[in-house]
Protein backbone atom coordinates (compact mmCIF):
# COMPACT_ATOMS: atom_id res chain seq x y z
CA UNK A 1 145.51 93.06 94.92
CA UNK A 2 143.91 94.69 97.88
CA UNK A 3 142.17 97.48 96.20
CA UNK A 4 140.54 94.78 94.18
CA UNK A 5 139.32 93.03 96.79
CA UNK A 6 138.38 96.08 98.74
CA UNK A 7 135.82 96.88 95.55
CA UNK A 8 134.79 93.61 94.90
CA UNK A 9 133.44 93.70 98.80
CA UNK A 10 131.96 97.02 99.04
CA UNK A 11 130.09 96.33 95.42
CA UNK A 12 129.06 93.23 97.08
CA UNK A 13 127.94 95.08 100.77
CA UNK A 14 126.11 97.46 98.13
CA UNK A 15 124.41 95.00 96.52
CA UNK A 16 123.23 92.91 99.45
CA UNK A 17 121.83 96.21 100.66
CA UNK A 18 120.00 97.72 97.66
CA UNK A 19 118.38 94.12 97.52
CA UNK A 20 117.45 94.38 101.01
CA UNK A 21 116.04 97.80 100.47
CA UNK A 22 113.59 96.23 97.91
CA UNK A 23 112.96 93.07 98.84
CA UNK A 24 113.30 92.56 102.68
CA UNK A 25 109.23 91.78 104.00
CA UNK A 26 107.34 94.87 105.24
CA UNK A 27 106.23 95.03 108.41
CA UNK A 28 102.72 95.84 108.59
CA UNK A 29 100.95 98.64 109.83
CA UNK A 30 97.59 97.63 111.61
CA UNK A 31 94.38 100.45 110.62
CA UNK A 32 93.06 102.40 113.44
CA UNK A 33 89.21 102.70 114.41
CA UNK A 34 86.82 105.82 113.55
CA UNK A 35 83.51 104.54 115.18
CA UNK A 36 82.97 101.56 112.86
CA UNK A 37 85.75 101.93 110.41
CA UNK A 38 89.14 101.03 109.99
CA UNK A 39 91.28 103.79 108.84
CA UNK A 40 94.88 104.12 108.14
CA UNK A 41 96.63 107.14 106.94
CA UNK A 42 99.08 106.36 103.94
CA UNK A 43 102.02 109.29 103.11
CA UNK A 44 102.89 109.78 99.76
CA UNK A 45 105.93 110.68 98.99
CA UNK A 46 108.74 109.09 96.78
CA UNK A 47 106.41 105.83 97.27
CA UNK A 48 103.58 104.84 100.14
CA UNK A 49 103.95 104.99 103.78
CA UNK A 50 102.92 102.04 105.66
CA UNK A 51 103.40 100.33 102.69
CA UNK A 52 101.26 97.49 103.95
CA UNK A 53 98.23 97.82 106.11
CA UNK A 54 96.10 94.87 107.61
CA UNK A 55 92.65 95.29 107.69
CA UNK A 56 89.89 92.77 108.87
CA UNK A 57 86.99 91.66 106.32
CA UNK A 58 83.56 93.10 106.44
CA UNK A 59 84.53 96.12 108.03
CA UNK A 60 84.59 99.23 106.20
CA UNK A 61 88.06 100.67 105.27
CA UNK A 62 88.85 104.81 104.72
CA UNK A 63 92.45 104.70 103.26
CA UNK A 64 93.51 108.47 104.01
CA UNK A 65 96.69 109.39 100.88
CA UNK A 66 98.15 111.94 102.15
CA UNK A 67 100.22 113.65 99.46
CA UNK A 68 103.27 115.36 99.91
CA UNK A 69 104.53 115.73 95.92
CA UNK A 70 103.33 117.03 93.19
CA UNK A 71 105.16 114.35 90.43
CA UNK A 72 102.91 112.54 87.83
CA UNK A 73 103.88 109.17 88.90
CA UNK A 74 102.00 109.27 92.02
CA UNK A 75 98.61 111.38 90.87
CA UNK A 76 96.89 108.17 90.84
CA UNK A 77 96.07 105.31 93.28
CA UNK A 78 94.36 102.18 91.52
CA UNK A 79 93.09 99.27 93.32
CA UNK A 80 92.62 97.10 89.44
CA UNK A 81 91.00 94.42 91.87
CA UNK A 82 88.62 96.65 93.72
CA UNK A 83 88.19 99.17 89.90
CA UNK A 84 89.38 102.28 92.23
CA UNK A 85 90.93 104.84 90.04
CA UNK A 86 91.53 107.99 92.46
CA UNK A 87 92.84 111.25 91.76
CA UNK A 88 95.36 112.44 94.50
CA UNK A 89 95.54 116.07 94.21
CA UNK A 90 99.07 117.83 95.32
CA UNK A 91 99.95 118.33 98.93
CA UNK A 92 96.05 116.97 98.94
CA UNK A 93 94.76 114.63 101.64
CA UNK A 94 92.50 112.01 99.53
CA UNK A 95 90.13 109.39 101.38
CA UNK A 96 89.55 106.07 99.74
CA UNK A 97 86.81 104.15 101.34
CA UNK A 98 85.57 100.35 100.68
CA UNK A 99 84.61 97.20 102.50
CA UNK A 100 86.45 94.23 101.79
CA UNK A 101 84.35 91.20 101.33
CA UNK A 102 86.87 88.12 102.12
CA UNK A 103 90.92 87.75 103.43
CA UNK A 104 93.42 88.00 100.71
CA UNK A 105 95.48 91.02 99.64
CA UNK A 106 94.40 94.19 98.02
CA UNK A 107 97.28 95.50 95.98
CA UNK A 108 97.62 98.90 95.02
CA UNK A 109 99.79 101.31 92.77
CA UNK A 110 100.34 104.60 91.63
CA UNK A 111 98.95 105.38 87.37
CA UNK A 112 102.22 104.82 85.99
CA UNK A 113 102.71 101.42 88.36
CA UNK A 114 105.69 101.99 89.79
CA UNK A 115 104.76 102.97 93.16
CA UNK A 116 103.44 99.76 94.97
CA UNK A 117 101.58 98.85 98.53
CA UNK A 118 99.46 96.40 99.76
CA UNK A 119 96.23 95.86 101.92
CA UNK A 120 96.09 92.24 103.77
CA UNK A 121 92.97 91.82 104.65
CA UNK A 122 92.81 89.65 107.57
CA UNK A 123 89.29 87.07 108.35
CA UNK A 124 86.98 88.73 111.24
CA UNK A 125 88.94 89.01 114.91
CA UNK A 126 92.40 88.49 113.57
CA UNK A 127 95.63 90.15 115.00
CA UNK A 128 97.82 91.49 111.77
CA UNK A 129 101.67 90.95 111.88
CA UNK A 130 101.86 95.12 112.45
């Protein structure tokens, strides 16, 4: 009876975390200045670090994908709203630049979407959640 018990709680503690893991809001990462544009650099590896970066609108944006793999999945970045399609060359260092217009998010994903992140764009003078 307690080994039963004992698996039904750590397949529960497992579960509760894996969900977590995936799930649980990302904190924000806030781009840095370069003169007059915002820049962030973004690691690639197993999936995109800061996943989320706030930007402000009307400012210009250089997203730096820095790429530390060489797998298929993460070749690409697209940006479907903004019709970016980049290459990211292999242990590469790729810049993606572009002004956004208006506040909303900017979503982003590798070529074979599974890799996700996410650019809030925040209105003019705004302090991000990072």
């Amino acid at each position: 009876m307690f080994v039963n018990a004992a698996v039904v709680l750590a397949a529960l503690v497992a579960s509760v975390a894996i969900i977590w893991y995936f799930f649980a809001p990302r904190k924000a990462a806030r781009a840095g200045r370069e003169g007059e544009v915002q820049t962030a650099r973004i690691v690639v590896k197993g999936g995109y670090t800061p996943q989320v970066v706030d930007v402000e609108a009307g400012t210009p944006v250089r997203l730096r994908f820095d790429r530390q793999e060489d797998g298929e999945c993460s070749s690409h970045v697209v940006f479907s709203d903004l019709g970016i399609d980049r290459t990211l060359p292999a242990f590469e260092t790729t810049d993606v630049e572009f002004t956004p217009s208006k506040p909303g998010d900017l979503p982003y994903a590798c070529g074979m979407n599974m890799l996700h992140g996410m650019v809030h764009v925040l209105p003019k003078g705004a302090k991000g959640n990072g």
